[in-house]
Protein backbone atom coordinates (compact mmCIF):
# COMPACT_ATOMS: atom_id res chain seq x y z
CA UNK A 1 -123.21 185.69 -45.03
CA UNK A 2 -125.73 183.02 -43.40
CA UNK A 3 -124.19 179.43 -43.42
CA UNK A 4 -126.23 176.68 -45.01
CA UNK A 5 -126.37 174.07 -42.27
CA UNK A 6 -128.99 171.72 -44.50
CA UNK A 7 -128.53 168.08 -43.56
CA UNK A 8 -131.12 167.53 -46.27
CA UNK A 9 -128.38 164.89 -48.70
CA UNK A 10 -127.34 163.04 -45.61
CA UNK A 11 -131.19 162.91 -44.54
CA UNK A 12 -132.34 161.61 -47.33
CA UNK A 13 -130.03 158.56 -47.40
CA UNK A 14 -131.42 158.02 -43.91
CA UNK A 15 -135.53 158.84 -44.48
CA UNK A 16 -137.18 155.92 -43.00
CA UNK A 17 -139.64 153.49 -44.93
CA UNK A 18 -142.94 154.49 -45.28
CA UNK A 19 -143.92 151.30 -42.80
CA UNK A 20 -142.04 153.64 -40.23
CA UNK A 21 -142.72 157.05 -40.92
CA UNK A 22 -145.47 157.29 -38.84
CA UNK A 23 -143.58 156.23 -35.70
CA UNK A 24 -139.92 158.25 -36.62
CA UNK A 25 -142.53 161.11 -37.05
CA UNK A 26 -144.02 160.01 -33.39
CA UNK A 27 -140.64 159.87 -32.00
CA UNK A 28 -139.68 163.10 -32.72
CA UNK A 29 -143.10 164.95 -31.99
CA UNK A 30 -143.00 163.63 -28.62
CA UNK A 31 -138.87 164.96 -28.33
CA UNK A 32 -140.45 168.39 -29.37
CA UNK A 33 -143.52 168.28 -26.59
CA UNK A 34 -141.03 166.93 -23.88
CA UNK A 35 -138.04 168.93 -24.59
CA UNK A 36 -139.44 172.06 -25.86
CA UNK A 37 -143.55 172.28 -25.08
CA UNK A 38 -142.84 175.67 -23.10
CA UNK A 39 -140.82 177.33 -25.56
CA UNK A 40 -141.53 179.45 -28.68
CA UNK A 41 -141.95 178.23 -32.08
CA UNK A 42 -138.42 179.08 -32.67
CA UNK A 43 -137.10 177.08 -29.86
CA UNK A 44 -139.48 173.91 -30.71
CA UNK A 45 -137.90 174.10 -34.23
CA UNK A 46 -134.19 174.30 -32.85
CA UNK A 47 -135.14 170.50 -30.69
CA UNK A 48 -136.41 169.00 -33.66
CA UNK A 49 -133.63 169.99 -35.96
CA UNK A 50 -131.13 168.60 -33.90
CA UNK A 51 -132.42 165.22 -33.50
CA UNK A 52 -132.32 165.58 -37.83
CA UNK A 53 -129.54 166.89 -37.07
CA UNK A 54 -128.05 163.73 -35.42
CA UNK A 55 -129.55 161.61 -37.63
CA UNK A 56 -126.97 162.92 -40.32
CA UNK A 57 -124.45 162.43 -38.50
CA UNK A 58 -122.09 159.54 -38.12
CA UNK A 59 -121.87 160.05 -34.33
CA UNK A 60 -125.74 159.02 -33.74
CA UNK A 61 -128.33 156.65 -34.72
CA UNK A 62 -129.86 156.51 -38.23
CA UNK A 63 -132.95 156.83 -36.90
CA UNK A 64 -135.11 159.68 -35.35
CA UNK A 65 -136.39 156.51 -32.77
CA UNK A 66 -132.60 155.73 -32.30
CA UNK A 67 -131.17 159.26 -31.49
CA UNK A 68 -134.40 159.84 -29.57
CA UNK A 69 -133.86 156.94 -27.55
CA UNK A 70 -130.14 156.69 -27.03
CA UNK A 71 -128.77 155.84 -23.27
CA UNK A 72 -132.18 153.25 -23.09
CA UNK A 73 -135.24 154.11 -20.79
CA UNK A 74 -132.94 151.00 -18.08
CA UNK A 75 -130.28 153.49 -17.49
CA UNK A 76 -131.74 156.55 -15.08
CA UNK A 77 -130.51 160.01 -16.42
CA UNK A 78 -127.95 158.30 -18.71
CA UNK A 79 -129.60 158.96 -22.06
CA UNK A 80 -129.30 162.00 -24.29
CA UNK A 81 -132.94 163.72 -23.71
CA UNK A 82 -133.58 164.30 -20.20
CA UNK A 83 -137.33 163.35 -20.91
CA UNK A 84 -136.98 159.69 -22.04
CA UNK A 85 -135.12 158.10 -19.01
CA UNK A 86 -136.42 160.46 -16.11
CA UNK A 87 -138.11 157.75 -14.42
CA UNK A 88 -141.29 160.07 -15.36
CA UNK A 89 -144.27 158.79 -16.91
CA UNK A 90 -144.51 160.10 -20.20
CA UNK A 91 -148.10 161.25 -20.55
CA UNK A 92 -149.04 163.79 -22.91
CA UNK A 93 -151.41 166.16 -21.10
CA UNK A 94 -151.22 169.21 -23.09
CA UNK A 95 -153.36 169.05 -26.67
CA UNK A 96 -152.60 171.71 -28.09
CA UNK A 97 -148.73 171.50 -27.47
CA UNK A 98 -149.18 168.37 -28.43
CA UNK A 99 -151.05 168.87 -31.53
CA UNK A 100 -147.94 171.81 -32.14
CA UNK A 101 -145.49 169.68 -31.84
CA UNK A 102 -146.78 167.58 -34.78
CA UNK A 103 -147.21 170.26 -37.00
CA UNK A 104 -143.55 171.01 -36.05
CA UNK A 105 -142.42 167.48 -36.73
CA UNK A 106 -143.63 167.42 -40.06
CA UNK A 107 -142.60 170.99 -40.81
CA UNK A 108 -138.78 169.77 -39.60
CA UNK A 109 -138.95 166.39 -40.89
CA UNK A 110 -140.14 167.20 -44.61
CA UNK A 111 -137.45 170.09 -44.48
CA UNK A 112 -140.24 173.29 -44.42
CA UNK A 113 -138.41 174.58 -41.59
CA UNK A 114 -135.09 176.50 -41.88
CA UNK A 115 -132.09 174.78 -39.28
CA UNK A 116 -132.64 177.92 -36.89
CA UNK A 117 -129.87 175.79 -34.31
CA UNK A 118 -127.33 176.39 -36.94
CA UNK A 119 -126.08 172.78 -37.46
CA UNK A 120 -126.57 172.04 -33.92
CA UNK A 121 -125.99 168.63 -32.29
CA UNK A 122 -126.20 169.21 -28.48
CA UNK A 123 -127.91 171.55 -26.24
CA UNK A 124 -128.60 172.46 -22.69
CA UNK A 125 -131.40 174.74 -20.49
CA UNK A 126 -129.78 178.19 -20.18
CA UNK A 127 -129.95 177.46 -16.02
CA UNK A 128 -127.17 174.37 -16.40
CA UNK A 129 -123.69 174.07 -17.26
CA UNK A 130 -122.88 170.73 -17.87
CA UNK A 131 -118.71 170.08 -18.16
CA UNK A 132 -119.60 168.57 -21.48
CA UNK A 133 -120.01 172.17 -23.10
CA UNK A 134 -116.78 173.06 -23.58
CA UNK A 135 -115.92 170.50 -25.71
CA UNK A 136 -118.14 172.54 -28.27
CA UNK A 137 -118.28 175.16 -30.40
CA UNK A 138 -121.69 177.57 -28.61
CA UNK A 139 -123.85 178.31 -31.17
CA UNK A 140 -127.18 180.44 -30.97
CA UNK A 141 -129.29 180.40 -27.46
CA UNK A 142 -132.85 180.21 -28.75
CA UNK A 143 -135.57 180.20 -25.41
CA UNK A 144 -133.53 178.70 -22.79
CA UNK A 145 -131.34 176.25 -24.76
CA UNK A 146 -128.31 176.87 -25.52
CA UNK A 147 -127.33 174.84 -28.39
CA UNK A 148 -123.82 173.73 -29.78
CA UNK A 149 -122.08 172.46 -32.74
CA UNK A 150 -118.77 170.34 -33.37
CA UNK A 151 -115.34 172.34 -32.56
CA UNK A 152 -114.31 173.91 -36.12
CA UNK A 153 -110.71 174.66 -36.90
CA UNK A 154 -110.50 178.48 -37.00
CA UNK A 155 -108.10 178.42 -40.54
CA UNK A 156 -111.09 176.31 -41.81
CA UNK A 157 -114.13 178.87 -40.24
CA UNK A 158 -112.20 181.42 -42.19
CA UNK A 159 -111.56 179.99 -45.50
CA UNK A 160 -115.78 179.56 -45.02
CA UNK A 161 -116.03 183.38 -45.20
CA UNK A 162 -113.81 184.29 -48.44
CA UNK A 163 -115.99 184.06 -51.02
């Protein structure tokens, strides 16, 4: 049985104005080019979805800006996408990636686009470990992310699976 990991009623307590839809929308195109530009259409949906994803949740700004942004652009390699506080300038060089990872955004955003990360919040390149990862349940590897979702308590995974 496939899990529904929809964040769609939390989401929609959280959609932004229409005075800032086109910059949420901005925010997380440019998480999808940065993050995600060389991988497959799967693994561009995965990014997005967990940014929505974090938006959901409690844990993480209310805002696709906000998660984007976390840690601050002032704090070197202290934020929570690499891209965004690199010390790199952030120039957009690719069009058609970047034209993509639009499409993507709204695809995500409006909720076209099935959670393929499976209720991800967090994930790493396939060629890192980071010590954080165990603190996780792993969830699917899509490209060369590896994504993972909050620790479940196995008596509660299995009363998930008796129908």
């Amino acid at each position: 049985m496939a899990r529904d990991y929809a964040v769609l009623p939390e989401l929609e307590r959280r959609r932004p104005t229409l005075a800032n839809y086109d910059t949420e929308l901005e925010c997380l195109a440019q998480n999808i080019y940065f993050e995600s530009r060389s991988e497959n259409t799967s693994g561009k949906r995965a990014v997005a979805h967990v940014v929505l994803n974090r938006v959901a949740s409690k844990r993480f700004p209310s805002t696709i800006c906000g998660v984007v942004q976390q840690g601050g652009s002032s704090r070197l390699h202290k934020c929570q996408f690499s891209w965004w506080c690199d010390g790199k300038k952030d120039e957009i060089k690719d069009l058609a990636a970047w034209d993509e990872a639009q499409k993507l955004a709204r695809y995500v955003y409006w909720g076209v686009s099935n959670d393929v990360s499976e209720g991800a919040l967090w994930y790493h390149a396939d060629y890192v470990n980071p010590k954080w990862r165990t603190a996780f349940d792993e969830g699917p590897t899509i490209g060369r992310h590896i994504f993972y979702r909050e620790k479940t308590d196995d008596l509660e995974v299995a009363s998930l699976d008796v129908e």
